[in-house]
Protein backbone atom coordinates (compact mmCIF):
# COMPACT_ATOMS: atom_id res chain seq x y z
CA UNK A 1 -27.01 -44.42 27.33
CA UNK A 2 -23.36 -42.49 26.90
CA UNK A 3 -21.28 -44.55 25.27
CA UNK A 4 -18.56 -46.49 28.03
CA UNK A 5 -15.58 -47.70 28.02
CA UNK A 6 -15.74 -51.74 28.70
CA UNK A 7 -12.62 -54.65 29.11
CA UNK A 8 -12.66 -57.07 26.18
CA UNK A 9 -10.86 -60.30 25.92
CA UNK A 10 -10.07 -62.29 22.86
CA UNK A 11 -10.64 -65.99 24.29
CA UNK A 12 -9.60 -68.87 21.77
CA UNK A 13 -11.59 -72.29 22.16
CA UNK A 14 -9.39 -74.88 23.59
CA UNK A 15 -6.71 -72.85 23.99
CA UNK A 16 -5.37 -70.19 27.41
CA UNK A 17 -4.40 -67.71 24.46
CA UNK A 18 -6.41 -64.09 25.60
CA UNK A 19 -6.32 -60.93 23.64
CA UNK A 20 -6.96 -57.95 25.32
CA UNK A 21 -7.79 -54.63 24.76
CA UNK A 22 -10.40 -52.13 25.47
CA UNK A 23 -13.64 -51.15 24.22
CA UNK A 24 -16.82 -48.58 23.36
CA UNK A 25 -20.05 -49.92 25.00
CA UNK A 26 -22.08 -47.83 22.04
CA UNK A 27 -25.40 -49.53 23.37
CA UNK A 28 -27.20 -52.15 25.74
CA UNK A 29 -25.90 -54.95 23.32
CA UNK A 30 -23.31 -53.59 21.13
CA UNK A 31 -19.09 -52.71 21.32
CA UNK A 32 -16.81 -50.74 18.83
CA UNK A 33 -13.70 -52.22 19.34
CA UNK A 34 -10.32 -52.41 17.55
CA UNK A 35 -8.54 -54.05 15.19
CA UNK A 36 -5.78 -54.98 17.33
CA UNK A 37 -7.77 -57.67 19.51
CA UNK A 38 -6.84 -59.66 16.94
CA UNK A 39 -3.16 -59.49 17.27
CA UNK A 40 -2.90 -63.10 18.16
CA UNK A 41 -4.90 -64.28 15.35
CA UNK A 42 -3.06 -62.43 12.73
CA UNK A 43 -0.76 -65.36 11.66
CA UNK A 44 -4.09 -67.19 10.78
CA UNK A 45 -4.01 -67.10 7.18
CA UNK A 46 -7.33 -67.59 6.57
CA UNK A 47 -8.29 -64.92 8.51
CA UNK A 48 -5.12 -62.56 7.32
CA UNK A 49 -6.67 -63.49 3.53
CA UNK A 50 -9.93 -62.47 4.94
CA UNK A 51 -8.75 -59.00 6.19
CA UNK A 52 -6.45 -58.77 3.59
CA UNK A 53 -9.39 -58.48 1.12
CA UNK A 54 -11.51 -56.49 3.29
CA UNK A 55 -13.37 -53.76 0.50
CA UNK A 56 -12.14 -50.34 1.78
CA UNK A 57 -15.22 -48.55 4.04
CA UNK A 58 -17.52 -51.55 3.92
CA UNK A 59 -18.76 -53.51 7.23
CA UNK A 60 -18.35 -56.95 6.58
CA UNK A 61 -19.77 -60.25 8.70
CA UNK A 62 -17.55 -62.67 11.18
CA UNK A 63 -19.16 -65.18 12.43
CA UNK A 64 -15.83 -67.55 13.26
CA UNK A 65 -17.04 -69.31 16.25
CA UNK A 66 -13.66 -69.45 17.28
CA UNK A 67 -14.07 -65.67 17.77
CA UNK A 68 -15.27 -65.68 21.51
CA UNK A 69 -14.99 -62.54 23.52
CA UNK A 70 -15.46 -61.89 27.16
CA UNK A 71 -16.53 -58.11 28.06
CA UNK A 72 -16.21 -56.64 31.55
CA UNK A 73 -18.23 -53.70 32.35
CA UNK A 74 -19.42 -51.71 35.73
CA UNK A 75 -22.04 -49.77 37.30
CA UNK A 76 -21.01 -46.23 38.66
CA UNK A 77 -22.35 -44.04 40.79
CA UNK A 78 -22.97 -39.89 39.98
CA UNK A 79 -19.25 -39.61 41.17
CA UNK A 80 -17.95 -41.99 39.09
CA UNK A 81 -17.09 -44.49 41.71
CA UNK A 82 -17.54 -48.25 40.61
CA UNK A 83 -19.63 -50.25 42.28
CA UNK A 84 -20.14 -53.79 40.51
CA UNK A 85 -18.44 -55.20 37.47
CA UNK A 86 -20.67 -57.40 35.41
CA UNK A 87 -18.93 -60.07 32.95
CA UNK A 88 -20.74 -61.34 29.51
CA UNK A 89 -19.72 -63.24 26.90
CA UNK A 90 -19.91 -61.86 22.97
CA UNK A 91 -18.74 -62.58 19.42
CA UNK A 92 -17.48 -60.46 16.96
CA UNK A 93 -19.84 -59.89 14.23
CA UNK A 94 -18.26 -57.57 11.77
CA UNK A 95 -15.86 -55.64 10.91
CA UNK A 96 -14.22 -53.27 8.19
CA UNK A 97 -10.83 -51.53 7.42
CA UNK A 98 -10.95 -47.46 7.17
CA UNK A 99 -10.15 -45.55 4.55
CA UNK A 100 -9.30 -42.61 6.09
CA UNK A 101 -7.23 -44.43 8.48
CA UNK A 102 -5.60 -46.80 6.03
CA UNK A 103 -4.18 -43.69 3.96
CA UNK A 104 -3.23 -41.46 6.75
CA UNK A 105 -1.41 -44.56 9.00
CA UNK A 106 0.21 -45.64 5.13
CA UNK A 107 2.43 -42.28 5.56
CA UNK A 108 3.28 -42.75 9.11
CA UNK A 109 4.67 -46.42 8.12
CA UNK A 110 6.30 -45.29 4.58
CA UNK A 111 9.96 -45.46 5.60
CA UNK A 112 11.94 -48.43 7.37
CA UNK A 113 12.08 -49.55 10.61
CA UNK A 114 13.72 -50.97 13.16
CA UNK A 115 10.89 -53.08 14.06
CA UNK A 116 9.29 -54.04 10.73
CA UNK A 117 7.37 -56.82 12.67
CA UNK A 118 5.58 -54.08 14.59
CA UNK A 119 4.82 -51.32 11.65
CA UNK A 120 3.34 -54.46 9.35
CA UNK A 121 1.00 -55.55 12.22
CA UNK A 122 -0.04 -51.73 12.84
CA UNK A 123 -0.72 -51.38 9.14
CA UNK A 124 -3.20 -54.33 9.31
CA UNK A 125 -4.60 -54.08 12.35
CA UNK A 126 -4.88 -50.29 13.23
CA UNK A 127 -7.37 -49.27 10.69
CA UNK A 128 -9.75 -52.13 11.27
CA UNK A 129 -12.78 -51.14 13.75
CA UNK A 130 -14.67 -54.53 14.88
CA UNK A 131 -18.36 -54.92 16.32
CA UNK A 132 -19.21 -57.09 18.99
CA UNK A 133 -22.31 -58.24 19.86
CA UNK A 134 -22.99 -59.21 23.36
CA UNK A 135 -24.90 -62.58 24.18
CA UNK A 136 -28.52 -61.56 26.12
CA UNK A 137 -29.33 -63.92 29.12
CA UNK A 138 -32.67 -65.29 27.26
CA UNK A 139 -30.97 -66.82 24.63
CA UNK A 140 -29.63 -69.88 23.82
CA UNK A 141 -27.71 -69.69 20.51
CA UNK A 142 -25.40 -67.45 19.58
CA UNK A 143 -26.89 -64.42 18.52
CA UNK A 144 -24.39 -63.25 15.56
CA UNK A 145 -25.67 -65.50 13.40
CA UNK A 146 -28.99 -63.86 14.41
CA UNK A 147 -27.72 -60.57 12.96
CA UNK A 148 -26.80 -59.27 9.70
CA UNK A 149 -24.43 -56.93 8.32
CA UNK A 150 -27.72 -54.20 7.98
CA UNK A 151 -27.77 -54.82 12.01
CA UNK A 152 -24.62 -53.44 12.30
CA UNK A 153 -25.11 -50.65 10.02
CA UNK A 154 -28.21 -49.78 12.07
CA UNK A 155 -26.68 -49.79 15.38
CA UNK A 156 -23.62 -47.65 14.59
CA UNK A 157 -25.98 -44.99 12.56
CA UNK A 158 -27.76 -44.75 15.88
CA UNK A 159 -24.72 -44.48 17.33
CA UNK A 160 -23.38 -41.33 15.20
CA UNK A 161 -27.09 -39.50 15.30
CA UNK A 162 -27.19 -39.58 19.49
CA UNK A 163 -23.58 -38.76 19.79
CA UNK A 164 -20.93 -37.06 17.66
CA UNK A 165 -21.06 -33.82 17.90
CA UNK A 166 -20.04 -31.62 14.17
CA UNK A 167 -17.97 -29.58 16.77
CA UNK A 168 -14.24 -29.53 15.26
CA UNK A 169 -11.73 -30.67 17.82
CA UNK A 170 -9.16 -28.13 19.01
CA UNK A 171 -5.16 -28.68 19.46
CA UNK A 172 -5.18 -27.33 22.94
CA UNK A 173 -8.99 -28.96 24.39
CA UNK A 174 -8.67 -30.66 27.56
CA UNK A 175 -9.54 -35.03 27.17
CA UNK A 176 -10.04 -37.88 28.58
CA UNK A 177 -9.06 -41.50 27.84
CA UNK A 178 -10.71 -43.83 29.99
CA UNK A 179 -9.95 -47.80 29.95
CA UNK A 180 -8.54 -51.02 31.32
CA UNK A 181 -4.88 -50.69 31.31
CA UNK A 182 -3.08 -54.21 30.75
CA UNK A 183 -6.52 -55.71 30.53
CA UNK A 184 -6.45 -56.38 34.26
CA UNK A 185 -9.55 -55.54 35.74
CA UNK A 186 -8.35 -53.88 38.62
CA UNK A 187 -7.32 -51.43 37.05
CA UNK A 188 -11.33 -50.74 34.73
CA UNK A 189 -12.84 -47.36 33.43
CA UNK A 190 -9.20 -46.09 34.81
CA UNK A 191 -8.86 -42.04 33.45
CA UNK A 192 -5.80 -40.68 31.90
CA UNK A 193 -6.22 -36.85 30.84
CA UNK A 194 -4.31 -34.58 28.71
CA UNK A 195 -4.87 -32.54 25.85
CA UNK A 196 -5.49 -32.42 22.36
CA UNK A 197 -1.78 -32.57 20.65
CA UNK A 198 -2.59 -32.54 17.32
CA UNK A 199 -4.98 -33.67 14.50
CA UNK A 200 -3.78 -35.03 11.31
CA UNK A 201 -4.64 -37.33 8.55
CA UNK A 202 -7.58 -37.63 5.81
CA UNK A 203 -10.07 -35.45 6.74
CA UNK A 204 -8.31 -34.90 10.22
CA UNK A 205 -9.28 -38.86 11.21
CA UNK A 206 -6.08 -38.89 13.14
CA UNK A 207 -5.89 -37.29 16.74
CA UNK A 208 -2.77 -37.20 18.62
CA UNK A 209 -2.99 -36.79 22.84
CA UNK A 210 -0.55 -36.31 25.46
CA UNK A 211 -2.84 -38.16 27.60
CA UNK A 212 -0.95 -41.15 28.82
CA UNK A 213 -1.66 -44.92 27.79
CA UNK A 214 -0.20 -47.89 28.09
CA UNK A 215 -1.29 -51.90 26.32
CA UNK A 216 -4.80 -52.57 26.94
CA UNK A 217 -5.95 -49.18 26.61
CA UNK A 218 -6.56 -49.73 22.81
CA UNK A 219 -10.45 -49.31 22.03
CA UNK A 220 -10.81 -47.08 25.19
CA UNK A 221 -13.05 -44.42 24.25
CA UNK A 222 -11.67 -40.46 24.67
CA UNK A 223 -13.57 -37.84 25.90
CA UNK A 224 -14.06 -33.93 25.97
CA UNK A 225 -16.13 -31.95 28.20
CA UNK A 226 -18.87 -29.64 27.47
CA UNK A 227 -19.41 -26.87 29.50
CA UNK A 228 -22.22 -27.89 31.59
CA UNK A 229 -20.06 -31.24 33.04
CA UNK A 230 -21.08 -33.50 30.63
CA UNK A 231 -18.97 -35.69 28.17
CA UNK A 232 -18.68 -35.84 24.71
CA UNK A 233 -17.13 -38.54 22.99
CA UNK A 234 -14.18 -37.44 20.74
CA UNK A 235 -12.86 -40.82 19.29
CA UNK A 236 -11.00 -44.39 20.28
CA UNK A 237 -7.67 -45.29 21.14
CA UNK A 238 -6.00 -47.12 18.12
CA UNK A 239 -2.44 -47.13 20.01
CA UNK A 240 -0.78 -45.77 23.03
CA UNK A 241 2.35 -45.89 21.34
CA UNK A 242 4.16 -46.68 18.04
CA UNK A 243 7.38 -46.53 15.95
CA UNK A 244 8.16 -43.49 14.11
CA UNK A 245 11.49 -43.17 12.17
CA UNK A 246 12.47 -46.30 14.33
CA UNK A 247 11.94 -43.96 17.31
CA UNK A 248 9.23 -45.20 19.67
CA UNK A 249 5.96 -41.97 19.74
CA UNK A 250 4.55 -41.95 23.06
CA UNK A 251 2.02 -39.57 22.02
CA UNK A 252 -1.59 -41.57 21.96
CA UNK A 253 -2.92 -42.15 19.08
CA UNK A 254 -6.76 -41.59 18.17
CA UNK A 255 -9.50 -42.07 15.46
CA UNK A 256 -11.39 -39.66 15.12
CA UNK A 257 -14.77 -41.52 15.08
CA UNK A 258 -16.86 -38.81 13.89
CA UNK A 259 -15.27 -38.79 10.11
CA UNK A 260 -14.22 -42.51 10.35
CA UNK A 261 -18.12 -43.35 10.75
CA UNK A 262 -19.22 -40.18 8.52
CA UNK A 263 -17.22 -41.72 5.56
CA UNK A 264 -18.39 -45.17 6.13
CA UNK A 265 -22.07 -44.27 6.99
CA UNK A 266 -22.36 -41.39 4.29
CA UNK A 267 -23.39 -39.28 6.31
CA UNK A 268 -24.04 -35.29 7.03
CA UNK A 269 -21.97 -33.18 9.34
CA UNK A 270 -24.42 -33.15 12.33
CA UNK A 271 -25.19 -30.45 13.93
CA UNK A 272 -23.12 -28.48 16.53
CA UNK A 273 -25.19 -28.34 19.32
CA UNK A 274 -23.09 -26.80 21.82
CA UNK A 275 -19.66 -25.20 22.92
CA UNK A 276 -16.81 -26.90 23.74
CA UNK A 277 -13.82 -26.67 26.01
CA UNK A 278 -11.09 -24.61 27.38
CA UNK A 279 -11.18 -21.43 25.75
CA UNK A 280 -7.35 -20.56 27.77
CA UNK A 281 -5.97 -23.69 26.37
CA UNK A 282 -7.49 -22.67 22.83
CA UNK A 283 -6.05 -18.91 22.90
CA UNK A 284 -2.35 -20.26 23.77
CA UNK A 285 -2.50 -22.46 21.29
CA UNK A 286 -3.26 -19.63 18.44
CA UNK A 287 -0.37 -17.83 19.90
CA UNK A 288 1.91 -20.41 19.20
CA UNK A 289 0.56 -20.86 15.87
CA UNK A 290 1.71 -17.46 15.05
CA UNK A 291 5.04 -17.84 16.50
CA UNK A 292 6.80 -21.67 16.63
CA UNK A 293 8.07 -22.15 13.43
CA UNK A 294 9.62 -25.05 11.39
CA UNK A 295 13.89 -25.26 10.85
CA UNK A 296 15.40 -27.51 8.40
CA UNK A 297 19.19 -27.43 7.90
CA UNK A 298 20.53 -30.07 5.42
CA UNK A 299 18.85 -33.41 6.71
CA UNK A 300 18.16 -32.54 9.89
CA UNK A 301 15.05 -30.56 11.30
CA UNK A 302 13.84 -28.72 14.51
CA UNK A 303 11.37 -25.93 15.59
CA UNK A 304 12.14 -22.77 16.46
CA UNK A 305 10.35 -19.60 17.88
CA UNK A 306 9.76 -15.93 16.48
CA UNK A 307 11.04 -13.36 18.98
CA UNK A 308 10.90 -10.08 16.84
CA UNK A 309 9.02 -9.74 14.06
CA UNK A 310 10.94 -6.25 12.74
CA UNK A 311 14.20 -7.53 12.95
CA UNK A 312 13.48 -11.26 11.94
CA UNK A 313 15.02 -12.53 14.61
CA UNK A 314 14.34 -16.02 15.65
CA UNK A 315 15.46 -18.01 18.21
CA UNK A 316 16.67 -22.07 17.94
CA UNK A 317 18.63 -25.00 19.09
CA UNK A 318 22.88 -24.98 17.74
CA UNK A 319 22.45 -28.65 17.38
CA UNK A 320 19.17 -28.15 14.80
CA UNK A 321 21.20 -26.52 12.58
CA UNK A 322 24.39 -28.13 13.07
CA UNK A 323 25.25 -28.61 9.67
CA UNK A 324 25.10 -25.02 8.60
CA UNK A 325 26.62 -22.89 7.15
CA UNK A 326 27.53 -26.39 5.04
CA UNK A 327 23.41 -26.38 4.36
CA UNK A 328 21.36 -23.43 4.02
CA UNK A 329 19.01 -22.73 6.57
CA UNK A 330 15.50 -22.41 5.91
CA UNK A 331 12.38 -21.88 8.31
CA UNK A 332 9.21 -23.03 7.11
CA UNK A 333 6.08 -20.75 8.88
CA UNK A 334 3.27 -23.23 9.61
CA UNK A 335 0.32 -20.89 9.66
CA UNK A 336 -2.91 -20.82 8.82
CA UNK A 337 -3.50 -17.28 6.60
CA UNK A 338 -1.16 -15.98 4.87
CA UNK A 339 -1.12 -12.52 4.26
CA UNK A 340 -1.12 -11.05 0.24
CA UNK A 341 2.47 -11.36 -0.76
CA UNK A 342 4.38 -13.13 2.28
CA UNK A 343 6.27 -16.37 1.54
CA UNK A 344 5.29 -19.69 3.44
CA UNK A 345 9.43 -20.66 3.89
CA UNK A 346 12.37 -18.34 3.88
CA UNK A 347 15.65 -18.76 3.64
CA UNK A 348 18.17 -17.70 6.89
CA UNK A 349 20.87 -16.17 7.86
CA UNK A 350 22.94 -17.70 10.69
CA UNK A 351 23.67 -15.08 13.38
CA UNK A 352 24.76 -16.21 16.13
CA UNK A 353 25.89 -20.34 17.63
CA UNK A 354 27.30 -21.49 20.76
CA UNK A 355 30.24 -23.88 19.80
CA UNK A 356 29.79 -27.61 20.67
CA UNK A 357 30.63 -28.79 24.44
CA UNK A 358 29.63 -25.36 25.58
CA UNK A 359 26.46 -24.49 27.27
CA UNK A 360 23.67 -23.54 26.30
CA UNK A 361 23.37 -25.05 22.72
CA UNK A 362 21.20 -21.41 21.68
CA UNK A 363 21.55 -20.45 18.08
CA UNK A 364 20.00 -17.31 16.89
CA UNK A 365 19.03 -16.89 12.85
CA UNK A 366 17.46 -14.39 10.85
CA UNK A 367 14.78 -14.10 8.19
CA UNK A 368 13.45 -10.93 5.98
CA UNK A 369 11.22 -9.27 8.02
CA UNK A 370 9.63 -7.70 4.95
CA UNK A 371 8.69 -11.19 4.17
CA UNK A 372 6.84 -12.48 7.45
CA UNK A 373 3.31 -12.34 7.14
CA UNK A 374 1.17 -10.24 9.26
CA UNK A 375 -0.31 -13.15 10.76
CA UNK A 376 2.91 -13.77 12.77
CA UNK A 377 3.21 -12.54 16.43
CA UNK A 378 6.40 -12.71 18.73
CA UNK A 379 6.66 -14.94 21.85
CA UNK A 380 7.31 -12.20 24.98
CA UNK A 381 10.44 -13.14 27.16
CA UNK A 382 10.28 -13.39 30.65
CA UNK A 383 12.91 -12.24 32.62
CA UNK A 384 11.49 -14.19 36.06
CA UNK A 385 12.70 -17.12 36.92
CA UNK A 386 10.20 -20.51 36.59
CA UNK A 387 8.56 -21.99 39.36
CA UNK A 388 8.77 -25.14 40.33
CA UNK A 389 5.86 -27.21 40.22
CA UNK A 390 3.66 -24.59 38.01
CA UNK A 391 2.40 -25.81 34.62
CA UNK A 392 3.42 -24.98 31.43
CA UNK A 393 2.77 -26.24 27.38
CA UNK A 394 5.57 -26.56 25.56
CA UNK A 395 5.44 -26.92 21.02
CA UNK A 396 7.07 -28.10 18.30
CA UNK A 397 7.41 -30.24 14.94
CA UNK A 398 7.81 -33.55 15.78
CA UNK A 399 6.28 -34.51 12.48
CA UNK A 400 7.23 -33.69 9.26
CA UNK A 401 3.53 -33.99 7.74
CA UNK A 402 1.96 -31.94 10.09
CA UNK A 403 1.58 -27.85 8.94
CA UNK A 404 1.26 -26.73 12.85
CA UNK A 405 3.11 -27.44 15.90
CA UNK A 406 2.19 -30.36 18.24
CA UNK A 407 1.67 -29.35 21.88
CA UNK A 408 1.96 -30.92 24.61
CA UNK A 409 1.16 -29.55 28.23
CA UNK A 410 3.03 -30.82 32.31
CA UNK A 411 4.77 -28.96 34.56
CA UNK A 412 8.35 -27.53 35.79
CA UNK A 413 10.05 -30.29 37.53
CA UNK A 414 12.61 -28.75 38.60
CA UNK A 415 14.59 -25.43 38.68
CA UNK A 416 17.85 -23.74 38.42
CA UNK A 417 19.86 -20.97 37.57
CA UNK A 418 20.97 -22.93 34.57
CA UNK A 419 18.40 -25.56 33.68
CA UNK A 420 14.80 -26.08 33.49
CA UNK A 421 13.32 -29.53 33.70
CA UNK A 422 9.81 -30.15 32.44
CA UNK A 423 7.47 -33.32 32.54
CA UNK A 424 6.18 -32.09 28.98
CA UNK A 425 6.08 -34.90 26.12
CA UNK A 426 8.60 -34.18 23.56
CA UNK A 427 10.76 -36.25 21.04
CA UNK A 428 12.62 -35.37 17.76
CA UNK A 429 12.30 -32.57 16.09
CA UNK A 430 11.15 -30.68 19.16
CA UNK A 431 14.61 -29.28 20.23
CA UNK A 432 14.38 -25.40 19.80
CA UNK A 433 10.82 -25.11 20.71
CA UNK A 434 9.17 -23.27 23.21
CA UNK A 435 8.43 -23.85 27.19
CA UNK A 436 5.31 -21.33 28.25
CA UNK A 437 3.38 -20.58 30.86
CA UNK A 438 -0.09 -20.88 29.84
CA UNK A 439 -1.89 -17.99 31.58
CA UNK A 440 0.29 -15.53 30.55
CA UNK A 441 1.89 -16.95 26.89
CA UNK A 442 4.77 -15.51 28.55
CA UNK A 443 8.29 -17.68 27.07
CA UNK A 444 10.30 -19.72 30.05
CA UNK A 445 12.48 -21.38 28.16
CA UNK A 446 13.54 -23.31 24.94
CA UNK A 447 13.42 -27.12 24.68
CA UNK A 448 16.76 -28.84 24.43
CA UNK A 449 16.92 -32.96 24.99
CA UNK A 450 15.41 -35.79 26.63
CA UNK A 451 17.10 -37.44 29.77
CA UNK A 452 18.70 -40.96 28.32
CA UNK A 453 20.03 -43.91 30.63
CA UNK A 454 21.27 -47.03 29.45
CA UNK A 455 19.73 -46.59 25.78
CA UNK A 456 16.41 -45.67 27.29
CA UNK A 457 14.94 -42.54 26.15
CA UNK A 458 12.62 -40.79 28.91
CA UNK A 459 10.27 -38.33 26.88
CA UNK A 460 8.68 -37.07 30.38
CA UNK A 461 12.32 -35.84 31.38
CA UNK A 462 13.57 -32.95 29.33
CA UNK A 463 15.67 -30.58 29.67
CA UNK A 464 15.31 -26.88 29.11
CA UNK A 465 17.27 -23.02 29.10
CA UNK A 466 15.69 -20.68 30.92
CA UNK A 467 14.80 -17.66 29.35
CA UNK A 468 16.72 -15.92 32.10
CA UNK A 469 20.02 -17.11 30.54
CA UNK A 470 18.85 -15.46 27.20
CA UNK A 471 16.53 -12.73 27.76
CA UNK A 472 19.37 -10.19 28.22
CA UNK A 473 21.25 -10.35 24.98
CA UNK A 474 18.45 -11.29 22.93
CA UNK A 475 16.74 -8.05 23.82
CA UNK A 476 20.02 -6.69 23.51
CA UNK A 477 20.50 -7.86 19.84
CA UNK A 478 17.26 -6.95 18.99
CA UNK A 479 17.62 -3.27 20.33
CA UNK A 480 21.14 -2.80 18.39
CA UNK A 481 21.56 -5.94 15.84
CA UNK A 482 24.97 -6.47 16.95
CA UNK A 483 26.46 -9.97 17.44
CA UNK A 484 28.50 -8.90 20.44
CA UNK A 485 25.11 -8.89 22.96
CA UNK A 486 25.38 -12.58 22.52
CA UNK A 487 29.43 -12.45 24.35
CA UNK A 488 27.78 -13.32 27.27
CA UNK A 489 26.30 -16.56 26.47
CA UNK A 490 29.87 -18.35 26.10
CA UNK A 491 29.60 -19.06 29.93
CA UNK A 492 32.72 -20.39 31.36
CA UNK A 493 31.35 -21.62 34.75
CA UNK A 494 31.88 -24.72 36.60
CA UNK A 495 28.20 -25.35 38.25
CA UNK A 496 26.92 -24.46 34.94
CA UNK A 497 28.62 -26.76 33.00
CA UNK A 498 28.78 -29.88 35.08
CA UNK A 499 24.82 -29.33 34.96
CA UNK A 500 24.39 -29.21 31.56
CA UNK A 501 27.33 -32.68 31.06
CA UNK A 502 26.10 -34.54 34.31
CA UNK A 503 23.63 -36.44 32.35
CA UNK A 504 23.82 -38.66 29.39
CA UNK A 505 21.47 -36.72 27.28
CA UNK A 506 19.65 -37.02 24.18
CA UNK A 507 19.26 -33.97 21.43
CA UNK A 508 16.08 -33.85 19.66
């Protein structure tokens, strides 16, 4: 059978207390679900002592009566339409705490938060995979204590042999999350897609997806497609958000189950069997490999995007390197093969920075061409104005510990001479990036800020320049190097600038 996504509930004895999250049916009687169904259990000390002192990559047994679930599941027709849910009762009957997971998610949590309630339960519960076993109709007793920790071993070795694929997953492939949002089950085997953001972590364990989830998606299982319509299964949800530098990541984030269970199984890359995914999706994302690069100024970083390789030029955000010429600029070139004899950072000159207050918050720095490695490759301009509605992928740095740009892909939501505004996912350390359209690779504009009302950041609603505003002097600049092509950027006008000061927004 292909592994399913199922509804799981946590249901305490004597008590209305529920759990939810959701779940990998991996065969007729067995789940992979995570950690975090046992949220509300977590201020059990026995049980916190128990996971506490969990031996790193080693399934151990639970057989807590007290540790009742209830899994929902249906039957679906060729189109994927449901046609019966089906409700049986399960314990958990092991679990362990992964390595790979532990470490990576240990860097994520490192600095303090806001909410250190949150980050401590995360740094429990998020590396811990359990295995449920479902009750079968003949039997009378409750079958956990019927199998043993070599049961479990068994099943998910079965598991990994039939399907994980050694195919590497791709920033850029198309995915699927499917699960039971909120637990309710009106709302089962419900689809979310997006796109491979990033992967990061030991061993790459760590997936991050611009595929949207919400509570009660945890466990749901997330899928690519191969190119004959079939699914392969990529990984599990481990959260649908989390805290990062007190800053709430809306990105989803995903174990990667084929190392996870590789490490804790021991064993061999299977073989790749077949080709995977969007080969579009996978060329855009080289090109923005070779041209979004990394900007620190003092404390503060963005991204920032190669425009001309023999002049250096790169363009950026004013507010990313705000506190220049105070700092020293330096841009940091995330790629993958460095030529003989080019540098991996460079220091930069400032060129050119619209004041504060002043549309269109564009800076413009330089770096030694003689120093960029072959590898890099300009963005192209383009000198057309957006459309609305079309879709476009849009990069950047919003982590520190990652070495290439995190993309994320939506659509223009809205046009004007002055302002693009995009439903791509983006957050701090994104300002200065790139807006694209993805057929083309052709530039549209450069990220700016999020839309923020009442304290509430919107990471769906961000703002944008068009590359129409720019395209002119850059090209200009480029063509004669002189700081004058940019005279035309200190825009005085009144439509303009009410745009860009008619909402309260957010730099990142």
């Amino acid at each position: 059978m292909e592994p399913k996504s199922v509804a799981i509930s946590l249901v305490e004895k004597n008590s209305n207390e529920i759990e939810y999250t959701s779940g990998i049916q991996i065969s007729e009687d067995w789940i992979l679900a995570p950690g975090t169904l046992l949220k509300s259990k977590i201020e059990d000390q026995t049980l916190l002592d128990f996971i506490s002192a969990l031996p790193s990559g080693e399934i151990k047994s639970l057989r807590e009566e007290n540790l009742q679930v209830q899994v929902q599941s249906c039957a679906m027709t060729e189109s994927r339409e449901i046609t019966e849910i089906k409700s049986t009762k399960g314990s958990i009957a092991g679990l362990w705490s992964c390595p790979l997971l532990a470490d990576s998610l240990a860097n994520l949590y490192s600095s303090k938060s806001l909410n250190e309630n949150f980050e401590r339960l995360n740094k429990i519960l998020l590396p811990i995979f359990l295995v449920v076993r479902l009750d079968r109709d003949d039997e009378k007793v409750n079958n956990v204590s019927e199998c043993s920790v070599k049961d479990i071993y068994q099943v998910l070795s079965c598991f990994f042999d039939s399907h994980l694929s050694g195919e590497d997953y791709k920033r850029g492939d198309d995915v699927q999350v499917e699960s039971t949002p909120f637990g309710n089950p009106v709302f089962i085997n419900s689809v979310s897609k997006g796109i491979v953001s990033n992967v990061l972590g030991v061993n790459n364990c760590i997936m991050l997806t611009d595929a949207n989830a919400v509570p009660g998606c945890e466990g749901g299982p997330v899928y690519a497609a191969r190119k004959n319509g079939s699914r392969v299964i990529y990984g599990m949800v481990i959260a649908p958000m989390t805290l990062c530098r007190s800053e709430w990541v809306n990105y989803t984030f995903v174990a990667c189950l084929l190392p996870c269970l590789k490490k804790l199984l021991r064993k061999q890359e299977p073989k790749n069997n077949f080709l995977m995914i969007n080969q579009q999706n996978t060329d855009i994302t080289d090109l923005l490999d070779k041209s979004v690069v990394l900007i620190y100024c003092g404390s503060e970083w963005g991204s920032g995007i190669l425009l001309d390789r023999d002049t250096g030029t790169i363009l950026t955000c004013s507010h990313v390197i705000d506190q220049a010429p105070n700092r020293r600029i330096k841009v940091v070139f995330g790629h993958k093969d460095l030529s003989h004899g080019s540098k991996k950072s460079q220091w930069a000159k400032l060129i050119y920075r619209t004041p504060k207050g002043i549309p269109y918050d564009i800076a413009v720095i330089k770096v030694d061409p003689l120093e960029i490695s072959n590898y890099m490759q300009p963005l192209k301009i383009r000198n057309t104005a957006a459309v609305k509605g079309e879709s476009v992928i849009s990069a950047g740095f919003p982590f520190l510990y990652t070495s290439l740009p995190t993309i994320t892909h939506g659509n223009i939501s809205n046009v004007s001479p002055y302002m693009l505004q995009t439903t791509c996912y983006v957050q701090s350390g994104t300002s200065g990036g790139p807006i694209i359209r993805p057929n083309t690779g052709e530039l549209l504009g450069i990220i700016v800020c999020n839309v923020t009302t009442f304290n509430t950041l919107y990471p769906r609603t961000n703002m944008a320049i068009p590359a129409t505003i720019f395209s002119d002097p850059i090209n200009q600049y480029i063509k004669t190097e002189r700081v004058q092509a940019f005279d035309t950027l200190m825009t005085q006008d009144k439509d303009a600038i009410r745009m860009w000061n008619c909402f309260l927004l957010s730099r990142i």
